[in-house]
C-alpha atoms as a PDB file:
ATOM      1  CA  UNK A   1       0.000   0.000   0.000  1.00  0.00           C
ATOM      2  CA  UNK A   2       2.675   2.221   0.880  1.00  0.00           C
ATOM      3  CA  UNK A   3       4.627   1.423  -2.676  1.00  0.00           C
ATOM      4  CA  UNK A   4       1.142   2.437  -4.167  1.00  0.00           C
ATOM      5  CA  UNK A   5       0.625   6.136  -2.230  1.00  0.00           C
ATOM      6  CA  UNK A   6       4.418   7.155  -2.804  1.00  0.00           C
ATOM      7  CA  UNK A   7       3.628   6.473  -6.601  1.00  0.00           C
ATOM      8  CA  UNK A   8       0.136   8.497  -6.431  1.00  0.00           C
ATOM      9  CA  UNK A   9       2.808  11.231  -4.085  1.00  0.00           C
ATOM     10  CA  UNK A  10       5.188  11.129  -6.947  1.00  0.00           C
ATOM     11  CA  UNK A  11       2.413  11.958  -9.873  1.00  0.00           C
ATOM     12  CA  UNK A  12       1.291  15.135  -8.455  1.00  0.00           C
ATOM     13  CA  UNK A  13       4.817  15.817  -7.838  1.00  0.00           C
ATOM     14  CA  UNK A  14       5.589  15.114 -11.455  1.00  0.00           C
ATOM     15  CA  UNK A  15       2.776  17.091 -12.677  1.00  0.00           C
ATOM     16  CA  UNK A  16       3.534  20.433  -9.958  1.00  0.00           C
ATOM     17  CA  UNK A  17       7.144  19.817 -11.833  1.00  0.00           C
ATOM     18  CA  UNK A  18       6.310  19.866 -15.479  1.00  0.00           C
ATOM     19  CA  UNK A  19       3.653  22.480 -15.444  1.00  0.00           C
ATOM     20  CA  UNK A  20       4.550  23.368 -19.523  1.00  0.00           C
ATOM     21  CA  UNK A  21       3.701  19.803 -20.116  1.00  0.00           C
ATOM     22  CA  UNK A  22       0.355  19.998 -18.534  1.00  0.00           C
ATOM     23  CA  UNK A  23      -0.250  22.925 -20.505  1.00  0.00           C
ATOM     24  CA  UNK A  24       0.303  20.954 -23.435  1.00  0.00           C
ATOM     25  CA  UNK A  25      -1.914  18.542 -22.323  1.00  0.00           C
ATOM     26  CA  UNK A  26      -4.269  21.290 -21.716  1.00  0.00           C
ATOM     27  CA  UNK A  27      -4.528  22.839 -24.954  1.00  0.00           C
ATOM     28  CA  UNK A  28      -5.040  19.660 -26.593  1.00  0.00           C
ATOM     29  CA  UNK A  29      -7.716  18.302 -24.533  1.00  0.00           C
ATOM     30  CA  UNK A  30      -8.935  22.202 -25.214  1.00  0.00           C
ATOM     31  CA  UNK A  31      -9.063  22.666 -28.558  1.00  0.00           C
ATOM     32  CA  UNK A  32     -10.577  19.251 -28.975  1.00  0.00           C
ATOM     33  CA  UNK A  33     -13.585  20.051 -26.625  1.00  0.00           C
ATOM     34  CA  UNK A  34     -14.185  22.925 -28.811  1.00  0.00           C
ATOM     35  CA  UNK A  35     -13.565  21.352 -31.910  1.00  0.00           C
ATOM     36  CA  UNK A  36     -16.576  18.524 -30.899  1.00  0.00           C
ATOM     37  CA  UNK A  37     -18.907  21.000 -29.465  1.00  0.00           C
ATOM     38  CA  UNK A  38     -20.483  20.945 -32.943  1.00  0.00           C
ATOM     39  CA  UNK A  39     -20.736  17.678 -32.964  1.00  0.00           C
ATOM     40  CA  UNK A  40     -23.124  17.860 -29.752  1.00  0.00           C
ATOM     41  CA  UNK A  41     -27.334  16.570 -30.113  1.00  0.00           C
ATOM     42  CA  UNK A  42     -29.460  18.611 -28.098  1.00  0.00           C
ATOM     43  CA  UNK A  43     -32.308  16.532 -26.037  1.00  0.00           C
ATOM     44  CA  UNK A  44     -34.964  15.169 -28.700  1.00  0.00           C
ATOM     45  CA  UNK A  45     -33.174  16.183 -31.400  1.00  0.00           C
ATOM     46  CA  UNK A  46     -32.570  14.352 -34.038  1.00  0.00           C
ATOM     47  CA  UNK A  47     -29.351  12.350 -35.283  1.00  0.00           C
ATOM     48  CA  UNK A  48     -29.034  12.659 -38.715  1.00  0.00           C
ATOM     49  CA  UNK A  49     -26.308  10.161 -40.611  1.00  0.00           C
ATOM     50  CA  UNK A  50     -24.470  12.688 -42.004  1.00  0.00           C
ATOM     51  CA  UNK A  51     -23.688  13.987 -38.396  1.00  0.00           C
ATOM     52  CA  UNK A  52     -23.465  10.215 -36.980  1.00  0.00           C
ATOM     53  CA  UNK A  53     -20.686   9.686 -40.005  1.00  0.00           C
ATOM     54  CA  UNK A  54     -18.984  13.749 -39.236  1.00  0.00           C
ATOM     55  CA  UNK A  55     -18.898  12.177 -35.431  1.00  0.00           C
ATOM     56  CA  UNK A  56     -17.181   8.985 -36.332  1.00  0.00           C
ATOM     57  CA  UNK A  57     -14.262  10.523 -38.542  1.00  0.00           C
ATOM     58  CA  UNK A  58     -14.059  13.395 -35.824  1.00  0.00           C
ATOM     59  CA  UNK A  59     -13.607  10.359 -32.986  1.00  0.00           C
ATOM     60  CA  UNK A  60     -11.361   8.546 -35.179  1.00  0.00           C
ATOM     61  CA  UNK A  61      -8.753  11.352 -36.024  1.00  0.00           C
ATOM     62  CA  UNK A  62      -9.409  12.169 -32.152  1.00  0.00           C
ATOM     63  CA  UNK A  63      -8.122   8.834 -30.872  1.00  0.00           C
ATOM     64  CA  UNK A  64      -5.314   8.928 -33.836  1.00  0.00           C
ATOM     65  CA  UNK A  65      -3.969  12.289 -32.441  1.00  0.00           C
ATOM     66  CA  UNK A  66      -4.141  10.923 -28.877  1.00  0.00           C
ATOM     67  CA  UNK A  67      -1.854   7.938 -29.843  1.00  0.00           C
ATOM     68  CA  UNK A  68       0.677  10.609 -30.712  1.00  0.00           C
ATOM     69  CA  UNK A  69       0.418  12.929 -27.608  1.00  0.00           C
ATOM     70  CA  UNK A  70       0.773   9.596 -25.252  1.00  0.00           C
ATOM     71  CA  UNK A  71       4.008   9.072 -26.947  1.00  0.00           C
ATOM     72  CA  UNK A  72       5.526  12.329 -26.704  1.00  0.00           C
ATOM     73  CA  UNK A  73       4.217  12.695 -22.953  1.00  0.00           C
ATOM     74  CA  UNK A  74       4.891   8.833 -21.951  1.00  0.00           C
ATOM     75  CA  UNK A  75       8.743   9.654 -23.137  1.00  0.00           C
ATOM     76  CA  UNK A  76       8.976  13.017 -21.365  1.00  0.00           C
ATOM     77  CA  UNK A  77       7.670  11.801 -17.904  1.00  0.00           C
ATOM     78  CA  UNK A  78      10.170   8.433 -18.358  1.00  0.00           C
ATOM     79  CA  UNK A  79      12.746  10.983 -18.923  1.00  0.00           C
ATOM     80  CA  UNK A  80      11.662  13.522 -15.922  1.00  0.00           C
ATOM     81  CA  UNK A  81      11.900  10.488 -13.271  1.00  0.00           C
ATOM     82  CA  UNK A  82      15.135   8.985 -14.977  1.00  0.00           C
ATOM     83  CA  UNK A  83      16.747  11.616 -15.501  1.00  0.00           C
ATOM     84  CA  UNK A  84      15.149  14.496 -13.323  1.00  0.00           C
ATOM     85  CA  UNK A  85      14.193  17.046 -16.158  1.00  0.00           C
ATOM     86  CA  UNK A  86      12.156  16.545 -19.358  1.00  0.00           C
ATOM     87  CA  UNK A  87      13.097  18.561 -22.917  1.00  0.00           C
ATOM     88  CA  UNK A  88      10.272  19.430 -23.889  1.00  0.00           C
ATOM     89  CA  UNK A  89      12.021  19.810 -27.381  1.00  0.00           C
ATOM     90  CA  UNK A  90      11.922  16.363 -27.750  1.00  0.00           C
ATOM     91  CA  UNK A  91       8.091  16.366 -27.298  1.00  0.00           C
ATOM     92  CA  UNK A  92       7.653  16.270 -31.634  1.00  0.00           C
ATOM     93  CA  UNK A  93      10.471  13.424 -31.378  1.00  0.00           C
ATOM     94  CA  UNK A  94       8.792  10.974 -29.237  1.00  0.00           C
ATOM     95  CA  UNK A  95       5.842  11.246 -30.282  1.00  0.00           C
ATOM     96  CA  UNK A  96       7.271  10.048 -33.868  1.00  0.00           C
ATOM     97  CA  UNK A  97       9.440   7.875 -32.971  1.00  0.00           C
ATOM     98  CA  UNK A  98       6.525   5.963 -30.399  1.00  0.00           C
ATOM     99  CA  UNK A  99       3.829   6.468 -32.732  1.00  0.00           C
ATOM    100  CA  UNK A 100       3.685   3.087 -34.922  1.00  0.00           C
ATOM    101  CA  UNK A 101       4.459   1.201 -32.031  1.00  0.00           C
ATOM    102  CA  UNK A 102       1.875   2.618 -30.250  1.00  0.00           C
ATOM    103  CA  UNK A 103      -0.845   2.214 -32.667  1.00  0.00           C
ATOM    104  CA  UNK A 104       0.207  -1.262 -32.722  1.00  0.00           C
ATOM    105  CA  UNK A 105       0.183  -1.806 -28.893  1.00  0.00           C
ATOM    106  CA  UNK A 106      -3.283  -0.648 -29.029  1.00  0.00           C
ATOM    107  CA  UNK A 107      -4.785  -2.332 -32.232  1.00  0.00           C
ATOM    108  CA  UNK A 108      -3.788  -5.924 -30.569  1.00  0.00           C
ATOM    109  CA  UNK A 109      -4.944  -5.070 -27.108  1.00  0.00           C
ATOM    110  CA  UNK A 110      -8.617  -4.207 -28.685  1.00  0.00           C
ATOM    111  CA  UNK A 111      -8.307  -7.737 -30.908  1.00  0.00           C
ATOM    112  CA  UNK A 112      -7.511  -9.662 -27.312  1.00  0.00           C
ATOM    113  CA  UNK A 113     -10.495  -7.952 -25.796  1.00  0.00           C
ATOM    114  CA  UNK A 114     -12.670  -8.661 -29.149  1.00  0.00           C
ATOM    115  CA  UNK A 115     -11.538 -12.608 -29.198  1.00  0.00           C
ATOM    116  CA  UNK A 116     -12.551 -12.482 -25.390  1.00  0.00           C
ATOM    117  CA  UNK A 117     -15.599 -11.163 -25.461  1.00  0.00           C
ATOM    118  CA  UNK A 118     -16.475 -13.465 -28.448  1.00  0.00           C
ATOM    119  CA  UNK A 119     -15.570 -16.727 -26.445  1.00  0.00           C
ATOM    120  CA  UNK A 120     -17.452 -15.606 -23.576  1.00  0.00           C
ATOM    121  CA  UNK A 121     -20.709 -14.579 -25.988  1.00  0.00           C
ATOM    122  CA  UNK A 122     -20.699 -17.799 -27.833  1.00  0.00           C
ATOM    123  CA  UNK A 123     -20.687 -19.991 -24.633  1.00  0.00           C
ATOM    124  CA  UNK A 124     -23.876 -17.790 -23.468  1.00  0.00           C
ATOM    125  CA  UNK A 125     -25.058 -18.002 -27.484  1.00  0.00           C
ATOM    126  CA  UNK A 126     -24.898 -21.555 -28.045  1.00  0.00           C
ATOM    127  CA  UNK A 127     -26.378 -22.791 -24.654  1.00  0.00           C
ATOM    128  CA  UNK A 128     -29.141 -20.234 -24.843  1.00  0.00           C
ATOM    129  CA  UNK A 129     -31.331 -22.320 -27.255  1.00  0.00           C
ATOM    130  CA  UNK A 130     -31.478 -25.562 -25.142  1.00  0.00           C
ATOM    131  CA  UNK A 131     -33.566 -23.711 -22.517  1.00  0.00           C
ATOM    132  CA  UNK A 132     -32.085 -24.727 -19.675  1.00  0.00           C
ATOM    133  CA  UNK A 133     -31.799 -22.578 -16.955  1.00  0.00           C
ATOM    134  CA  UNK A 134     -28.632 -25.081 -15.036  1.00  0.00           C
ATOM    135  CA  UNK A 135     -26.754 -24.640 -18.562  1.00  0.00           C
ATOM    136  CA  UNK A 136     -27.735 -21.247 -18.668  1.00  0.00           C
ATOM    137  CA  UNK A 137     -26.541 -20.467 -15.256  1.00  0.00           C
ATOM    138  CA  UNK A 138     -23.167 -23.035 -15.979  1.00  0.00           C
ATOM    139  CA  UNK A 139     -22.544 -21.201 -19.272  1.00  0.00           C
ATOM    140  CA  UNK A 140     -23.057 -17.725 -17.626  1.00  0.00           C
ATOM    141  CA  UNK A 141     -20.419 -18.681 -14.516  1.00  0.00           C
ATOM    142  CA  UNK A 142     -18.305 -20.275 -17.579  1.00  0.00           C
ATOM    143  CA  UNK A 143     -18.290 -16.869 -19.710  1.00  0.00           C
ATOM    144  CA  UNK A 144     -18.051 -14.772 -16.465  1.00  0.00           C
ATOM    145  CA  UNK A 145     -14.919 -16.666 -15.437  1.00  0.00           C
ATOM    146  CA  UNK A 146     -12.777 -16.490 -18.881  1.00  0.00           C
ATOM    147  CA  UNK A 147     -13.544 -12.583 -17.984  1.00  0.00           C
ATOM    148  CA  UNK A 148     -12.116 -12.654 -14.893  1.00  0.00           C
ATOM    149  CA  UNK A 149      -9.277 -14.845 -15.519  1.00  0.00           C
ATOM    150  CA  UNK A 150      -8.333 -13.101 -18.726  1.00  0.00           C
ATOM    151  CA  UNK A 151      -8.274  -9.820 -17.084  1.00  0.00           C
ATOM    152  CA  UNK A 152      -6.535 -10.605 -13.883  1.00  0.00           C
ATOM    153  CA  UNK A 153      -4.041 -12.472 -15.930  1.00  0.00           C
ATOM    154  CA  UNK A 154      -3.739 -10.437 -19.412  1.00  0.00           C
ATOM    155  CA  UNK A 155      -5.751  -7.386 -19.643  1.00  0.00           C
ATOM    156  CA  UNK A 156      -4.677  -5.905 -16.532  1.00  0.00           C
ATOM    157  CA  UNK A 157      -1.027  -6.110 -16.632  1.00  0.00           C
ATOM    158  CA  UNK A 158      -1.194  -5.193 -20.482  1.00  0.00           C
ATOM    159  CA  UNK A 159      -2.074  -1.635 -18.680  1.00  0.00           C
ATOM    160  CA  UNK A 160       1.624  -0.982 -18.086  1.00  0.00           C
ATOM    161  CA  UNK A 161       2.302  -2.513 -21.482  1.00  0.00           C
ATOM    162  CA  UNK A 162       2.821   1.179 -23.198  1.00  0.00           C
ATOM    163  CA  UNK A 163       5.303   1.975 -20.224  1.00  0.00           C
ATOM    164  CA  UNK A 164       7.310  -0.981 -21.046  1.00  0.00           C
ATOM    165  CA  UNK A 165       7.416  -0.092 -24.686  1.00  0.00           C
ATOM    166  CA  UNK A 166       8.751   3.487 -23.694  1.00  0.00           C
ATOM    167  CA  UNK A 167      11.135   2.992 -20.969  1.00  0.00           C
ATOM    168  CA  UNK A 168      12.689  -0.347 -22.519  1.00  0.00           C
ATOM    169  CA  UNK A 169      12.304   0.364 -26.194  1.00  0.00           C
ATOM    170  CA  UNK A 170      10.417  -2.516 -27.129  1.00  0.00           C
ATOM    171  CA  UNK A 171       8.498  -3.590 -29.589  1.00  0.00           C
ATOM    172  CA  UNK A 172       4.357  -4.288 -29.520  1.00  0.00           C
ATOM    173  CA  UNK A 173       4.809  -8.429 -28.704  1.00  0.00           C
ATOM    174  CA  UNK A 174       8.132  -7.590 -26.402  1.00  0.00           C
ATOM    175  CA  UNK A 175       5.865  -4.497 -24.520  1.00  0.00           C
ATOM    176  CA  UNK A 176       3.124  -7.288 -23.854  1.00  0.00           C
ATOM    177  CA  UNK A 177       5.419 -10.001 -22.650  1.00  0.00           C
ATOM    178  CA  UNK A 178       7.624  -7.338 -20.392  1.00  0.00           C
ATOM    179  CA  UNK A 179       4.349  -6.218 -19.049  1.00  0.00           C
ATOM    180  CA  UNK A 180       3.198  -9.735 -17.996  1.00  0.00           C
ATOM    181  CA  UNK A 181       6.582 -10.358 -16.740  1.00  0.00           C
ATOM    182  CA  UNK A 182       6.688  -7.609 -13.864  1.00  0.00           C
ATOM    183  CA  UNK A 183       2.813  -7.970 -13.461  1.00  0.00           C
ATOM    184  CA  UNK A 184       2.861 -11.005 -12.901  1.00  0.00           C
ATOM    185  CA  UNK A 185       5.811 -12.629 -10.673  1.00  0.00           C
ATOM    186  CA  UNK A 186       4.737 -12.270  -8.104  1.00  0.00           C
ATOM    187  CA  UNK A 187       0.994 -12.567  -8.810  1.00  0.00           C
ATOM    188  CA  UNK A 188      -0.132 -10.374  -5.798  1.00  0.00           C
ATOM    189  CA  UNK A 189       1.264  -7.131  -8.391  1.00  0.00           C
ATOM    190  CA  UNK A 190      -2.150  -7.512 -10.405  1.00  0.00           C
ATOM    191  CA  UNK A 191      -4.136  -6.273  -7.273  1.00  0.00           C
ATOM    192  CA  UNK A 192      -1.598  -3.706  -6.277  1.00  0.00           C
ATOM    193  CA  UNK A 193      -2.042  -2.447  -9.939  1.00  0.00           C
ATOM    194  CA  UNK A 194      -5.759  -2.420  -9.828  1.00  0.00           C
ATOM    195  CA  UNK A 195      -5.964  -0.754  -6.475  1.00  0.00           C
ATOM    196  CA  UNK A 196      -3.322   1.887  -8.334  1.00  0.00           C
ATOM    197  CA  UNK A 197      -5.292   2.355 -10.389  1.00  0.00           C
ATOM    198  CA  UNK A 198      -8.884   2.723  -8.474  1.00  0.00           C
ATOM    199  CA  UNK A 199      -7.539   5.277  -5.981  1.00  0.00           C
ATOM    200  CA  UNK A 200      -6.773   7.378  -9.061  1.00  0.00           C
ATOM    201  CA  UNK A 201      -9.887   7.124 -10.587  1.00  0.00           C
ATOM    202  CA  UNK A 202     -11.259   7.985  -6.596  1.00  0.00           C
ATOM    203  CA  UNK A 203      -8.750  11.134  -6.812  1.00  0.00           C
ATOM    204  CA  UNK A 204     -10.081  12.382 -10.553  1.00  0.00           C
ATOM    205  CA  UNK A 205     -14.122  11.793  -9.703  1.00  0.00           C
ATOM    206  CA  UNK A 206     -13.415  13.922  -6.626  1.00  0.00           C
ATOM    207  CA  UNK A 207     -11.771  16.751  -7.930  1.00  0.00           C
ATOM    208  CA  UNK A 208     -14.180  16.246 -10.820  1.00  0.00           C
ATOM    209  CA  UNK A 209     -16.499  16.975  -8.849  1.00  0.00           C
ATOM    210  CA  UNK A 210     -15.034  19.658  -6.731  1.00  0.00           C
ATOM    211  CA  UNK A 211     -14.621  21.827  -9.611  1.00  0.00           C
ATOM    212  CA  UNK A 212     -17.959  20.599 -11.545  1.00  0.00           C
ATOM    213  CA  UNK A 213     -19.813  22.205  -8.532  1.00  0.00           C
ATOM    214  CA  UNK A 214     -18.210  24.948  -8.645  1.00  0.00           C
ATOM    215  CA  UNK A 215     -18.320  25.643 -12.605  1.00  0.00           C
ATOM    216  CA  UNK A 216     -22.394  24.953 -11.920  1.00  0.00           C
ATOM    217  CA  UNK A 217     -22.235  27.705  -9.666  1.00  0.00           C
ATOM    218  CA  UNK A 218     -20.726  30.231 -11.903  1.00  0.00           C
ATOM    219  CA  UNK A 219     -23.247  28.515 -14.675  1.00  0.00           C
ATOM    220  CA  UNK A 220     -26.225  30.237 -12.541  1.00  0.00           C
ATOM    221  CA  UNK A 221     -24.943  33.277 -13.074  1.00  0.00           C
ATOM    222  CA  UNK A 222     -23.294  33.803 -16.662  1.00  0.00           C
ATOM    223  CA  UNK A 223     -24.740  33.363 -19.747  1.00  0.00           C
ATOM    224  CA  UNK A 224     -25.256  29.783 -21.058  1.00  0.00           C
ATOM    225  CA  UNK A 225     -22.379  30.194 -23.837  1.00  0.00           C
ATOM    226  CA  UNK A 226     -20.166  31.555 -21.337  1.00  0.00           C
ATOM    227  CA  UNK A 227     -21.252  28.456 -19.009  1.00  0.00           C
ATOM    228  CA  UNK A 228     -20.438  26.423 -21.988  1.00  0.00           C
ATOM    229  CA  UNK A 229     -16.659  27.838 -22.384  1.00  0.00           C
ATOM    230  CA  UNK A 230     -16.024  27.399 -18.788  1.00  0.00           C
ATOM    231  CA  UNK A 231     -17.139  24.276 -18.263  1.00  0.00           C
ATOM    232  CA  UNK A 232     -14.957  23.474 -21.295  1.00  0.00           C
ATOM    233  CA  UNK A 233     -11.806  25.011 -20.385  1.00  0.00           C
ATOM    234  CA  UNK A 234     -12.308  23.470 -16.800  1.00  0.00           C
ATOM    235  CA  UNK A 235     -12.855  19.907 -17.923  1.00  0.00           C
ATOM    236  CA  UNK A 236      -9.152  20.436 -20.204  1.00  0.00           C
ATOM    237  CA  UNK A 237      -7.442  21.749 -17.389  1.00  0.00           C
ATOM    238  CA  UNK A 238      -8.756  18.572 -15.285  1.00  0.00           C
ATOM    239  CA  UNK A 239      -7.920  16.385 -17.905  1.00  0.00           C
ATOM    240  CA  UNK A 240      -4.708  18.019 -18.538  1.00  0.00           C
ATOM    241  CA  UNK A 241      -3.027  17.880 -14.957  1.00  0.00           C
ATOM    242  CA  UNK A 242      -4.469  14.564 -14.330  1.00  0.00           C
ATOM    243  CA  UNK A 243      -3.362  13.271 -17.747  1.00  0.00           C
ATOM    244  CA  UNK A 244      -0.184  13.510 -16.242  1.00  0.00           C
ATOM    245  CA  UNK A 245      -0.636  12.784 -12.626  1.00  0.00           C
ATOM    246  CA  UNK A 246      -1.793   9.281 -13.880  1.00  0.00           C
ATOM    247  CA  UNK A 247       1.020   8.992 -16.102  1.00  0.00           C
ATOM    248  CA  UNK A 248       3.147   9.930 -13.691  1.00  0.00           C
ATOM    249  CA  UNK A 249       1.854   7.516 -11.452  1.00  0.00           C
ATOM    250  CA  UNK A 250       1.769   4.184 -13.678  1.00  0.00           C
ATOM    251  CA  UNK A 251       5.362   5.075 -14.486  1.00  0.00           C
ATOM    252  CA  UNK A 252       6.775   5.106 -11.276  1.00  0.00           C
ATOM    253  CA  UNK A 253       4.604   2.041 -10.576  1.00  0.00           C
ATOM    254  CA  UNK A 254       6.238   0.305 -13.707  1.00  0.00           C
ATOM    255  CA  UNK A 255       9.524   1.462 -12.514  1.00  0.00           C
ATOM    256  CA  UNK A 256       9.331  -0.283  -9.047  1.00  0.00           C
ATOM    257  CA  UNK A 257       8.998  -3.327 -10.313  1.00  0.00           C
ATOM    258  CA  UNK A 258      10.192  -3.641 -13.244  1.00  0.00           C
ATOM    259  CA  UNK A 259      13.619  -5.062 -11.773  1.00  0.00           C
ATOM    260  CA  UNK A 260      16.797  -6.503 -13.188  1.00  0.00           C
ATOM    261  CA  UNK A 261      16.691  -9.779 -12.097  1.00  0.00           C
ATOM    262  CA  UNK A 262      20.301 -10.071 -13.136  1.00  0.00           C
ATOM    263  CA  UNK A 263      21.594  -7.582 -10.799  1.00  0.00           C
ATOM    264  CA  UNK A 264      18.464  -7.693  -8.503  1.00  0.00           C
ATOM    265  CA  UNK A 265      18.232  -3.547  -8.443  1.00  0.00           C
ATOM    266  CA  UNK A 266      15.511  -1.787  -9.325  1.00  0.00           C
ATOM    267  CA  UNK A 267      15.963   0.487 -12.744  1.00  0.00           C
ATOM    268  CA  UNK A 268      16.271   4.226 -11.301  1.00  0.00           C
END
């Protein structure tokens, strides 16, 4: 527990250090808010499939862009812990050189998921015809458990499969297998991980909230566009700081355990 708060400690720190980054991060989650605001259905309006398709390309080059901000920020953090400062002239760089690899990383994490998913559907699928509510229920426990088990012992641990790729230059399949590796010897790391990764989601929905209420107060009192702005340019700046608070985090997380079992150190 206390490996898991002195990572959390070490975010903010990292974020409080590399305040230009989280202005990056800022701008970007910023200008994309604006740029979907169009995109936006009012209540009992209706969708029409020229917006649905607009929406879908928007998302897509959205997610695209993303992929290349995580690899510029993933490399700058690695490099503020290792080496105690981060150039942020080498934000273009990283995000270049990570991109591909990325992309990769993610694709094949979304096709394990898929293959999941489709195992545990097709147990539910085929049983459901014979009508039987003990097969039902057996299937059901059957597809719940290959959900369990794959996540505990896959989909979990590939989480800190993108900080593997950064910090040990790997490749998608060597990023996977290093992040099973530290995850998973000893097994008790998958919890630690998830709880990591639960108090940070605690941490953003509180100060989500925190400053939620208080854009909904100035709401009451300024013009709905105005309301609009703010609540945009307070949800960037959340996303922004925290974007790197959780990166922060998972990195120093990766770092503690990612040990050389040769020399039996840890890696900074």
């Amino acid at each position: 527990m206390a490996g898991i708060l002195e990572a959390i400690k070490k975010g903010f720190g990292l974020a409080a250090k590399n305040l230009l980054l989280v202005l990056i991060l800022f701008l970007f989650n910023l200008v994309w808010n604006l740029a979907s605001a169009p995109f936006a259905v009012a209540p009992g309006a209706t969708v029409t499939p020229q917006l649905t398709i607009n929406a879908l390309v928007f998302s897509i080059i959205f997610i695209l862009a993303s992929i290349f901000v995580q690899g510029s920020v993933l490399g700058l953090v690695r490099d503020s812990i290792k080496e105690g400062k981060a150039n942020l002239g080498a934000f273009l760089s990283y995000g270049i050189k990570y991109y591909l690899r990325l992309l990769g990383l993610g694709i094949l994490i979304i096709l394990i998921i898929a293959i999941v998913a489709l195992i545990a559907g097709l147990i539910i699928a085929v049983t459901a015809p014979l009508n039987s509510t003990v097969i039902t229920a057996i299937a059901i426990t059957a597809a719940i458990a290959i959900a369990v088990v794959s996540a505990l012992f896959y989909l979990i641990p590939f989480t800190l499969s993108p900080y593997a790729l950064v910090c040990e230059e790997l490749g998608v399949i060597g990023a996977l297998r290093k992040s099973l590796n530290v995850v998973l010897k000893p097994f008790s790391k998958v919890f630690a991980l998830l709880l990591l990764f639960v108090l940070l989601v605690l941490i953003a929905l509180g100060i989500g909230f925190v400053v939620g209420f208080l854009v909904g107060m100035l709401n009451a009192v300024v013009p709905p566009a105005v309301g609009k702005a703010l609540m945009a340019v307070a949800t960037s700046a959340i996303n922004g700081y925290l974007g790197i608070v959780m990166t922060g985090s998972f990195m120093v997380f990766y770092l503690s355990i990612a040990v050389d079992k040769g020399a039996g150190e840890k890696v900074f």
